[in-house]
Every structure is written in structure tokens, then in C-alpha cells.
PDB file of N, CA and C in Angstrom:
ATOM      1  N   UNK A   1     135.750  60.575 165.858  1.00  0.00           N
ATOM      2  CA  UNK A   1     134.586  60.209 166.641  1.00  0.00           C
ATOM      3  C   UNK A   1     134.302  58.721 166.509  1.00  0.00           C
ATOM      4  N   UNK A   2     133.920  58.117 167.628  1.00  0.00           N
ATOM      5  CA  UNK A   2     133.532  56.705 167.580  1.00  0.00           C
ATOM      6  C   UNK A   2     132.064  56.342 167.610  1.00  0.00           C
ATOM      7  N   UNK A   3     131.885  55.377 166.829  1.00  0.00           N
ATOM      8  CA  UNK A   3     130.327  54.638 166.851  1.00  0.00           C
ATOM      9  C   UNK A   3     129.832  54.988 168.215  1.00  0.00           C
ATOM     10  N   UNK A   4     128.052  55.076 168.172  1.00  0.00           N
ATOM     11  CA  UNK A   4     127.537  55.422 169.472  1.00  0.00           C
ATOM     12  C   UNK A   4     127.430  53.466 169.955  1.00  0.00           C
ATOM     13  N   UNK A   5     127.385  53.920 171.487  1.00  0.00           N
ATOM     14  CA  UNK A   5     127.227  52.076 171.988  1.00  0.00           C
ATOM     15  C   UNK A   5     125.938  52.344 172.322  1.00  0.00           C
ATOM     16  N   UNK A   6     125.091  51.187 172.638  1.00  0.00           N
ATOM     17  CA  UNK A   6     123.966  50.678 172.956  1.00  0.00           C
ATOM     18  C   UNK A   6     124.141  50.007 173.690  1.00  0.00           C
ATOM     19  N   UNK A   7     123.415  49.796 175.251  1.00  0.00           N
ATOM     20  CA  UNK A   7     124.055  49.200 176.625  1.00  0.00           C
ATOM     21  C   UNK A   7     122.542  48.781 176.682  1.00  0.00           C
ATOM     22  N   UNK A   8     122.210  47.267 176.429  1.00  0.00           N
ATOM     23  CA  UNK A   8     121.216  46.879 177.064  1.00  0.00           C
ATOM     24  C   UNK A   8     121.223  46.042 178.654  1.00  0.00           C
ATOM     25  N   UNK A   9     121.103  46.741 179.706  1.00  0.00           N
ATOM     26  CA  UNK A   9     121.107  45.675 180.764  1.00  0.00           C
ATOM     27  C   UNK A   9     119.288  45.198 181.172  1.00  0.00           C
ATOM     28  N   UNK A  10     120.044  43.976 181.388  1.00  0.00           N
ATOM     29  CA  UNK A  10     118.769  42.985 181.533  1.00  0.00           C
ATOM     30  C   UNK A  10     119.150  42.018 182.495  1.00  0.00           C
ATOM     31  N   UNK A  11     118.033  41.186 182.805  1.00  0.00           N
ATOM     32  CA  UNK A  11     118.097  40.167 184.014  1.00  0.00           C
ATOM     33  C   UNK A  11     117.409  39.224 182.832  1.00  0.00           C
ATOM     34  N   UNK A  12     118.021  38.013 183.209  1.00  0.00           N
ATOM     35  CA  UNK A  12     117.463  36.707 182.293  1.00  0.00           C
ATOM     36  C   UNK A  12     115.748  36.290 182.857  1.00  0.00           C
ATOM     37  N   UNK A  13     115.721  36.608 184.332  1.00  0.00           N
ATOM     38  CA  UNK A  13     113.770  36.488 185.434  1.00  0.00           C
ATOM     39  C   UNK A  13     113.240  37.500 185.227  1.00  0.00           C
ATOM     40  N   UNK A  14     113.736  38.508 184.008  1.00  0.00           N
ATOM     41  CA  UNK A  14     113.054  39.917 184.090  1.00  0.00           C
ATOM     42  C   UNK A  14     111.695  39.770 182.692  1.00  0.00           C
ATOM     43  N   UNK A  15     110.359  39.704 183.090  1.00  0.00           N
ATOM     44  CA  UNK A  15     109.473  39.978 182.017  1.00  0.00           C
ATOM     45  C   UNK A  15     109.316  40.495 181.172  1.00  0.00           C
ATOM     46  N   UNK A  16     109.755  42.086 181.409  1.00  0.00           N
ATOM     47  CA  UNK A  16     109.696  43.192 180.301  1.00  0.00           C
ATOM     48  C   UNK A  16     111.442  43.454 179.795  1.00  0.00           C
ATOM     49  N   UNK A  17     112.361  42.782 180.164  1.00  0.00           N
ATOM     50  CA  UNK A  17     113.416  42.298 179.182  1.00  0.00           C
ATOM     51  C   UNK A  17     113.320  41.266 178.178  1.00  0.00           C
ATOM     52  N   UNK A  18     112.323  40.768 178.293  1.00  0.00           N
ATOM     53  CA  UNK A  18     111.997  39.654 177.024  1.00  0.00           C
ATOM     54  C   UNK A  18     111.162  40.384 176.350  1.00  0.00           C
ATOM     55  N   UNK A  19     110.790  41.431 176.398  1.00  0.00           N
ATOM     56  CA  UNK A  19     110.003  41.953 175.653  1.00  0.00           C
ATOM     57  C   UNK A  19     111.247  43.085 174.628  1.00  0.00           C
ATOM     58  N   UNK A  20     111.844  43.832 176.114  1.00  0.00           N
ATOM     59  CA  UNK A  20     113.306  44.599 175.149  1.00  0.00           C
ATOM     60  C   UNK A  20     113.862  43.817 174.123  1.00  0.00           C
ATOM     61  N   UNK A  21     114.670  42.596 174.778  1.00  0.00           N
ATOM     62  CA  UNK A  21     115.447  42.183 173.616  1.00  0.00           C
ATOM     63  C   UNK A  21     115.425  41.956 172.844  1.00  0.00           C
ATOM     64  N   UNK A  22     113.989  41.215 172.077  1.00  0.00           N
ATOM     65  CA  UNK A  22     113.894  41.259 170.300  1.00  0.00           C
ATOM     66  C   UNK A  22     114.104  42.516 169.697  1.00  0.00           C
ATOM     67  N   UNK A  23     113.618  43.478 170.414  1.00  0.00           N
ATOM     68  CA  UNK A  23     113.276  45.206 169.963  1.00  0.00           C
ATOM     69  C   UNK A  23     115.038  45.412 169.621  1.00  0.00           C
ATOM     70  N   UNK A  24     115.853  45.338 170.662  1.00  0.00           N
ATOM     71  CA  UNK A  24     117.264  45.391 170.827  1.00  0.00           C
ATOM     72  C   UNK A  24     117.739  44.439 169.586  1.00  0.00           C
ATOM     73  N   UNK A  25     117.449  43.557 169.117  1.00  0.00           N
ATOM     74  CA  UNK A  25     118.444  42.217 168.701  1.00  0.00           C
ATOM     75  C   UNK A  25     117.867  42.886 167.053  1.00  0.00           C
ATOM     76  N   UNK A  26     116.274  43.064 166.815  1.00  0.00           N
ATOM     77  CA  UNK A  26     116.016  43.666 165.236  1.00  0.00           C
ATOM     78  C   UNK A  26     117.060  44.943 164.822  1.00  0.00           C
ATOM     79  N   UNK A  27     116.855  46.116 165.773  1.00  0.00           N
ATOM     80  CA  UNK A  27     117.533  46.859 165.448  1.00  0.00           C
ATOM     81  C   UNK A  27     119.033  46.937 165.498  1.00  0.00           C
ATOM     82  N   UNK A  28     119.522  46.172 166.005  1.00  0.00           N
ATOM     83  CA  UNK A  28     121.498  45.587 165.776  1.00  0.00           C
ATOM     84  C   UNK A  28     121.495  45.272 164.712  1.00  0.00           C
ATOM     85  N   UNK A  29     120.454  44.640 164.199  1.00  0.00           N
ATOM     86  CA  UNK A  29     120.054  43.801 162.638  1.00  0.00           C
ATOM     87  C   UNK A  29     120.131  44.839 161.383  1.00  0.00           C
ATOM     88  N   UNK A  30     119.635  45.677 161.857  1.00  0.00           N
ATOM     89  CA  UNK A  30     119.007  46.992 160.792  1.00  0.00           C
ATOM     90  C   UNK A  30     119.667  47.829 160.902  1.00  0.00           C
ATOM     91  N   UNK A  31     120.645  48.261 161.927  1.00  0.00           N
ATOM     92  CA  UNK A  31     121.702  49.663 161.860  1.00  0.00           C
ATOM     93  C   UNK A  31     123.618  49.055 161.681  1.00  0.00           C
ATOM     94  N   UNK A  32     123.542  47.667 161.983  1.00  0.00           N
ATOM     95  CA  UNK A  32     124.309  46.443 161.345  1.00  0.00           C
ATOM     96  C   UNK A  32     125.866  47.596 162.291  1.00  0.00           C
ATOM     97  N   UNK A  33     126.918  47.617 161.419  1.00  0.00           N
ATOM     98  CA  UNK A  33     127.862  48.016 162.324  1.00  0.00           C
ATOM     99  C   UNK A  33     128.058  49.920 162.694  1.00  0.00           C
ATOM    100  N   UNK A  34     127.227  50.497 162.464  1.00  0.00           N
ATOM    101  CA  UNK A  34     126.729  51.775 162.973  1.00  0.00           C
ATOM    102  C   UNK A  34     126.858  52.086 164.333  1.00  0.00           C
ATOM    103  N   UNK A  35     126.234  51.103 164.567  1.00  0.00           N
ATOM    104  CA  UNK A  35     125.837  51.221 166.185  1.00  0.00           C
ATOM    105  C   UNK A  35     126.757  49.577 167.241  1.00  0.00           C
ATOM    106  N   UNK A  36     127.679  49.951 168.232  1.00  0.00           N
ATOM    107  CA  UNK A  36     127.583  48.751 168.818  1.00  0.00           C
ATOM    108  C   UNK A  36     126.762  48.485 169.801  1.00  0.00           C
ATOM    109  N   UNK A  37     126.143  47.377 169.906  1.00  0.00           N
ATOM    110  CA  UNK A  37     125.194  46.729 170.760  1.00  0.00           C
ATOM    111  C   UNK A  37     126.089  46.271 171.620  1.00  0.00           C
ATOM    112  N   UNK A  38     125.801  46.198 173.055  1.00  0.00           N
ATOM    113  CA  UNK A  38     126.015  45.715 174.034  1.00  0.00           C
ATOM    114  C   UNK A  38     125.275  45.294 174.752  1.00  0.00           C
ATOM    115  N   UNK A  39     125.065  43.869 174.859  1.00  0.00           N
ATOM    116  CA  UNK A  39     124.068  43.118 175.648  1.00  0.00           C
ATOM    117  C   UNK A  39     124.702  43.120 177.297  1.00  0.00           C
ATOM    118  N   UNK A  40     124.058  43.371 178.628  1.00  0.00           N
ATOM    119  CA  UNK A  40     124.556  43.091 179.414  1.00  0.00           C
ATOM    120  C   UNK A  40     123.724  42.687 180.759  1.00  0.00           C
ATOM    121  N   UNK A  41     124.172  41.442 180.959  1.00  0.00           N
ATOM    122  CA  UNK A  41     123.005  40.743 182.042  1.00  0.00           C
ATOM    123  C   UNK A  41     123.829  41.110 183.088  1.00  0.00           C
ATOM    124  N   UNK A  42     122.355  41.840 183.807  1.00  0.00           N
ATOM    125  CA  UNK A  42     123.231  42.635 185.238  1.00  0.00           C
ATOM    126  C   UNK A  42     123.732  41.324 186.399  1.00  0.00           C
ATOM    127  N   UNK A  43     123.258  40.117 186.477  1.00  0.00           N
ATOM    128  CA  UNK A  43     123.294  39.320 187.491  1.00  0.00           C
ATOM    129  C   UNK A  43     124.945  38.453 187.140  1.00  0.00           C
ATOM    130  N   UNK A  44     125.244  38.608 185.880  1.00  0.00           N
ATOM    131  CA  UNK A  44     127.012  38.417 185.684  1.00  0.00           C
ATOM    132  C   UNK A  44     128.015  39.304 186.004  1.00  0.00           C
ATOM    133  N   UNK A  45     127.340  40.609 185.462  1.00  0.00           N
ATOM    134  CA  UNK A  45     127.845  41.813 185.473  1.00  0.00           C
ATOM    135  C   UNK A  45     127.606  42.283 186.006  1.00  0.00           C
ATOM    136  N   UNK A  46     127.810  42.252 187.363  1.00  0.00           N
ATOM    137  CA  UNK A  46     127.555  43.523 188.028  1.00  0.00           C
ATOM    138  C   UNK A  46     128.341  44.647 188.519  1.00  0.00           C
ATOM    139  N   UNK A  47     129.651  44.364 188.231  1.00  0.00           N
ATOM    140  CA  UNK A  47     130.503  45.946 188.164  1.00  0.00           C
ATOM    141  C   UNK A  47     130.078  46.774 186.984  1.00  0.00           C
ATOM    142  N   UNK A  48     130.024  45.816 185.924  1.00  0.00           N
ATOM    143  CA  UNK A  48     129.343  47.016 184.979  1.00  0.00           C
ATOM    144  C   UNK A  48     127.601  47.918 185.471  1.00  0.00           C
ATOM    145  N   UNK A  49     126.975  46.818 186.177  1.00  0.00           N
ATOM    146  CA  UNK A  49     125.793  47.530 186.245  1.00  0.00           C
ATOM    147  C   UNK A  49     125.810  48.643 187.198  1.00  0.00           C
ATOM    148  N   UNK A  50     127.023  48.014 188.619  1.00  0.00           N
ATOM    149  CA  UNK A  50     127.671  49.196 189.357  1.00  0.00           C
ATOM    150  C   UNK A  50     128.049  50.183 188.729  1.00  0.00           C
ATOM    151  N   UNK A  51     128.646  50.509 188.021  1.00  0.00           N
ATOM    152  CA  UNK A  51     129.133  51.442 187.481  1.00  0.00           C
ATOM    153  C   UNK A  51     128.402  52.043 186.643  1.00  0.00           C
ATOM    154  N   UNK A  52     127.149  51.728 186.243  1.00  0.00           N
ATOM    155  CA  UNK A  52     125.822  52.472 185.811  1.00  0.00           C
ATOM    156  C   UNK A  52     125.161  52.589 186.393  1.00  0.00           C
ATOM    157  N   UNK A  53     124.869  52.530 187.723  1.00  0.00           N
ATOM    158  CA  UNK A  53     124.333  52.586 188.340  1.00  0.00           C
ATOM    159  C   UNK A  53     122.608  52.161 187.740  1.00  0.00           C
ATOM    160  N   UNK A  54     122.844  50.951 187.390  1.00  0.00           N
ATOM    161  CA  UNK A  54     121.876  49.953 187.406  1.00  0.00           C
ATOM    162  C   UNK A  54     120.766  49.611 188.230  1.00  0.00           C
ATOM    163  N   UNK A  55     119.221  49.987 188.337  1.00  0.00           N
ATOM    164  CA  UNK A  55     118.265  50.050 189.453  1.00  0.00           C
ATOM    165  C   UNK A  55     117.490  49.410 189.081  1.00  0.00           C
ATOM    166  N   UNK A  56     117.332  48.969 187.350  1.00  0.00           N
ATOM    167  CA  UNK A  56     115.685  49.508 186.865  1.00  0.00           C
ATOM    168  C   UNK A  56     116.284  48.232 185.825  1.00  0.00           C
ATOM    169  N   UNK A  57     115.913  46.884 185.868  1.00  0.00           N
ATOM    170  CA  UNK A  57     116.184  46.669 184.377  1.00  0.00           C
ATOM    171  C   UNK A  57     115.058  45.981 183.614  1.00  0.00           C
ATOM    172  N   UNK A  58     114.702  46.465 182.210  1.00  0.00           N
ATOM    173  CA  UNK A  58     115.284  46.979 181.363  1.00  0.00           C
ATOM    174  C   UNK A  58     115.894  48.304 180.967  1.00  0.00           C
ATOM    175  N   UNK A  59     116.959  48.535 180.911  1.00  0.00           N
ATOM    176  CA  UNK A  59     117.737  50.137 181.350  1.00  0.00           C
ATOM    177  C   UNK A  59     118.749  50.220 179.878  1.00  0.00           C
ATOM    178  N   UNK A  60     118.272  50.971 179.056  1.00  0.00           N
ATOM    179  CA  UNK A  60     119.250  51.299 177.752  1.00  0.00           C
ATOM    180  C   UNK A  60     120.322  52.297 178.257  1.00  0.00           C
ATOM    181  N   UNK A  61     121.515  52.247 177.805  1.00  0.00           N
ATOM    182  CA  UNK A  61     122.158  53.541 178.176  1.00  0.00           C
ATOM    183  C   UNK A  61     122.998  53.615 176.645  1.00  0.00           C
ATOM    184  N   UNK A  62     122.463  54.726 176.172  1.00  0.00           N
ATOM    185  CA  UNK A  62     123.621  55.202 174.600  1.00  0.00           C
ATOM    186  C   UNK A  62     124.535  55.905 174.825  1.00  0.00           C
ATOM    187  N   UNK A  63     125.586  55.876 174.745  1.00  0.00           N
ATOM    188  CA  UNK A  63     126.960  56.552 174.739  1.00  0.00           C
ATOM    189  C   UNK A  63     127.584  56.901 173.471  1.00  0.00           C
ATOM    190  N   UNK A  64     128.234  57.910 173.480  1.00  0.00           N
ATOM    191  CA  UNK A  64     129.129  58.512 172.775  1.00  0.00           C
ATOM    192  C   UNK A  64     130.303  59.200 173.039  1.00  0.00           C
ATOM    193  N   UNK A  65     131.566  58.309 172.523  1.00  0.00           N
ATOM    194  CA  UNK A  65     132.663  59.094 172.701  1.00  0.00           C
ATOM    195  C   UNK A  65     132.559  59.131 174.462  1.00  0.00           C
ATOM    196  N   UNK A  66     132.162  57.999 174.962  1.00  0.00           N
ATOM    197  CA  UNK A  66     132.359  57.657 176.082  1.00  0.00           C
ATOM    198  C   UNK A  66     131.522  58.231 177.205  1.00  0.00           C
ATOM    199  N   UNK A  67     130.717  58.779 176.315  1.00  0.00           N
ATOM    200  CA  UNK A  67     129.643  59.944 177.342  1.00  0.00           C
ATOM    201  C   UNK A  67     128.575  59.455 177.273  1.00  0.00           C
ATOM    202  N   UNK A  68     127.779  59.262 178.555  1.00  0.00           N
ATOM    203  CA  UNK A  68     126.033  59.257 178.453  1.00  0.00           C
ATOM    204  C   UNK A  68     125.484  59.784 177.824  1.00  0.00           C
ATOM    205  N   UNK A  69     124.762  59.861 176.818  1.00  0.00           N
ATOM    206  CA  UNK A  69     123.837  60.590 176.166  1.00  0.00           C
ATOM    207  C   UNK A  69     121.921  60.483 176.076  1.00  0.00           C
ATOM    208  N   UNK A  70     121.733  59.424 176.504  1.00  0.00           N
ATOM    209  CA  UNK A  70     120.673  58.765 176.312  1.00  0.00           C
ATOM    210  C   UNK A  70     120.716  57.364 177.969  1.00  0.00           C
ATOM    211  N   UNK A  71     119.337  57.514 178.788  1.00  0.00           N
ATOM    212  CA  UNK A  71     119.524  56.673 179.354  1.00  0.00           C
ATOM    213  C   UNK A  71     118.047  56.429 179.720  1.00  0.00           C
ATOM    214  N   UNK A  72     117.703  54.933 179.414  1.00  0.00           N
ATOM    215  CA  UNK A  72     116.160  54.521 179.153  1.00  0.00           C
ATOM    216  C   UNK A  72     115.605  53.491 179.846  1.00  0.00           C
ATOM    217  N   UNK A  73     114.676  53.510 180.943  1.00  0.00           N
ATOM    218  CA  UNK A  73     114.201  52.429 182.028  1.00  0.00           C
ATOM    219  C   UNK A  73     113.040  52.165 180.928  1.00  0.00           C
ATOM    220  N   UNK A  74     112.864  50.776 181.564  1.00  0.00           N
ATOM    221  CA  UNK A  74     111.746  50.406 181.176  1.00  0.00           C
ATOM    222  C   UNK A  74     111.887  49.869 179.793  1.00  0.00           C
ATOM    223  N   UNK A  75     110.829  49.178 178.853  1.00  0.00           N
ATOM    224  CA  UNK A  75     111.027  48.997 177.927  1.00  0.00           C
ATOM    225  C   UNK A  75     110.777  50.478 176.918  1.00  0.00           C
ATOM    226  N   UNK A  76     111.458  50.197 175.640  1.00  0.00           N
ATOM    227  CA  UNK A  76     111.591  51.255 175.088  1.00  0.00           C
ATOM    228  C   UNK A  76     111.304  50.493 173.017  1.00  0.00           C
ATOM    229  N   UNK A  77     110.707  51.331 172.741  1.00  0.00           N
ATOM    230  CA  UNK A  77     109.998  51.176 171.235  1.00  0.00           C
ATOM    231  C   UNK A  77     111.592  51.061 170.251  1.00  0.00           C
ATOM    232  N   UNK A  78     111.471  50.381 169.134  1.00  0.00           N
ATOM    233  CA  UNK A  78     112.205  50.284 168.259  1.00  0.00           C
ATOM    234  C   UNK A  78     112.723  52.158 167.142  1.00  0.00           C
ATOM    235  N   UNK A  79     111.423  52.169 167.217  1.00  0.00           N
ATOM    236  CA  UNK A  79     111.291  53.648 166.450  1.00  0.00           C
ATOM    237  C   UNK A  79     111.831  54.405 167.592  1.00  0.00           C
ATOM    238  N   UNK A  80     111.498  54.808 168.551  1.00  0.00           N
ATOM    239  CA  UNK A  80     112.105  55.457 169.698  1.00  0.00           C
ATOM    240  C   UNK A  80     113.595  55.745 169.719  1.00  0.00           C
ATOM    241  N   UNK A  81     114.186  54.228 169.866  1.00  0.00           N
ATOM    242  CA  UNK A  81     115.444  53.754 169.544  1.00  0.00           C
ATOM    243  C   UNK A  81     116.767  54.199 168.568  1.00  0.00           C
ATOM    244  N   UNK A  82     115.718  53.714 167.599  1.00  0.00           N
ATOM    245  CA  UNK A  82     116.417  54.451 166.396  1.00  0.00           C
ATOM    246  C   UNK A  82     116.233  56.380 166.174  1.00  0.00           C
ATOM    247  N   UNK A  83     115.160  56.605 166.509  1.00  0.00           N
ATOM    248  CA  UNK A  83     115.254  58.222 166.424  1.00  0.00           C
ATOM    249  C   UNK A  83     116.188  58.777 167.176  1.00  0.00           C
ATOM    250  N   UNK A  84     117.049  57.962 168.650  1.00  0.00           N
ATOM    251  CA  UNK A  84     117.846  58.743 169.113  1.00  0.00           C
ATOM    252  C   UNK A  84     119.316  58.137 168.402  1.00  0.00           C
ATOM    253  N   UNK A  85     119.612  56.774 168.128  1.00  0.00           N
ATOM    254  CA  UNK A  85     120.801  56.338 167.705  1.00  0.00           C
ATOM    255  C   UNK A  85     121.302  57.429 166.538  1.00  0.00           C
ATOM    256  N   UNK A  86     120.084  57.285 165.274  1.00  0.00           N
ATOM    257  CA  UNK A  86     120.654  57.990 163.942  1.00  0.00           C
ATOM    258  C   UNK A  86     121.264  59.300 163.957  1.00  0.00           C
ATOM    259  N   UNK A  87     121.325  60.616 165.033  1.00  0.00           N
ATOM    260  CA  UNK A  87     121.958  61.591 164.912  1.00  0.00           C
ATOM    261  C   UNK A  87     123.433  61.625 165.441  1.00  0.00           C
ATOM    262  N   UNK A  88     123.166  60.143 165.787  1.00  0.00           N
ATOM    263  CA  UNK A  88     124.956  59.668 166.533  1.00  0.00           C
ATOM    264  C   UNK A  88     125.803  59.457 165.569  1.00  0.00           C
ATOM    265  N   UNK A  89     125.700  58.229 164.583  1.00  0.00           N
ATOM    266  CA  UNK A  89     126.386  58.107 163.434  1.00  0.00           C
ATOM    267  C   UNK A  89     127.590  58.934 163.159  1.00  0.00           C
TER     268      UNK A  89
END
């Protein structure tokens, strides 16, 4: 089994992505190589955001073993975060 990923897409003009990404950047900090973080600015990326079908950003998507498991509009709490990452491990 492989580490769960963490897919943050964001827009650099987006308000409540500046609010995600510290939330995002502490907890990379605190679950260290557990979890990979993936930062992804939809306005570079946008086959990736295509292919997530990207609408809403700030938009978490957790994967495992290559599967959706978790997928989060809007901003989303640190504790939140972590309550769904830790049963991935």
C-alpha cells in the first residue's frame, strides 16, 4: 500500500486559498513523510485540474492507492484534515 496523497488545488487570486494553504503547509509539517502533499495551482495546471474535475477552488482531493477517497470544496479545518488522513497511513 502507498502513502495517502493530499491534492491541494488553488488559484494564486483565490481569497479563501490563502486561508487553505497555511492549514495545508502546518499539517505537511506535522504528518512530515506520511502523507504526500501536493500543491496544485489550477491556472498552470490545468490538465490536472481537468482531470479532477476542478470547479470549486479551494478543492482537497485525498487519494489512496490511486483512488478518491476524500474530496473537499471550500476551505477545510486542520483537525478535519487530519481526522481523515490518519486512518490512511
Amino acid at each position: 500500500m502507498t502513502k495517502p496523497v493530499l491534492y491541494d488545488f488553488f488559484a494564486t487570486w483565490c481569497s479563501p486559498c490563502r486561508i487553505q494553504s497555511p492549514i495545508v503547509h502546518s499539517l505537511a509539517e506535522k504528518l512530515g513523510d506520511k502523507v504526500d502533499v501536493q500543491l496544485v495551482d489550477v491556472d498552470e495546471k490545468g490538465d490536472l485540474a481537468s482531470k479532477y474535475s476542478i470547479s470549486v477552488v479551494p478543492t482537497l482531493i485525498i487519494e489512496k492507492d490511486g483512488k478518491v477517497i476524500h474530496r473537499l470544496e471550500g476551505v477545510t479545518d486542520a483537525a478535519t484534515l487530519e481526522s481523515l488522513l490518519i486512518p490512511l497511513y
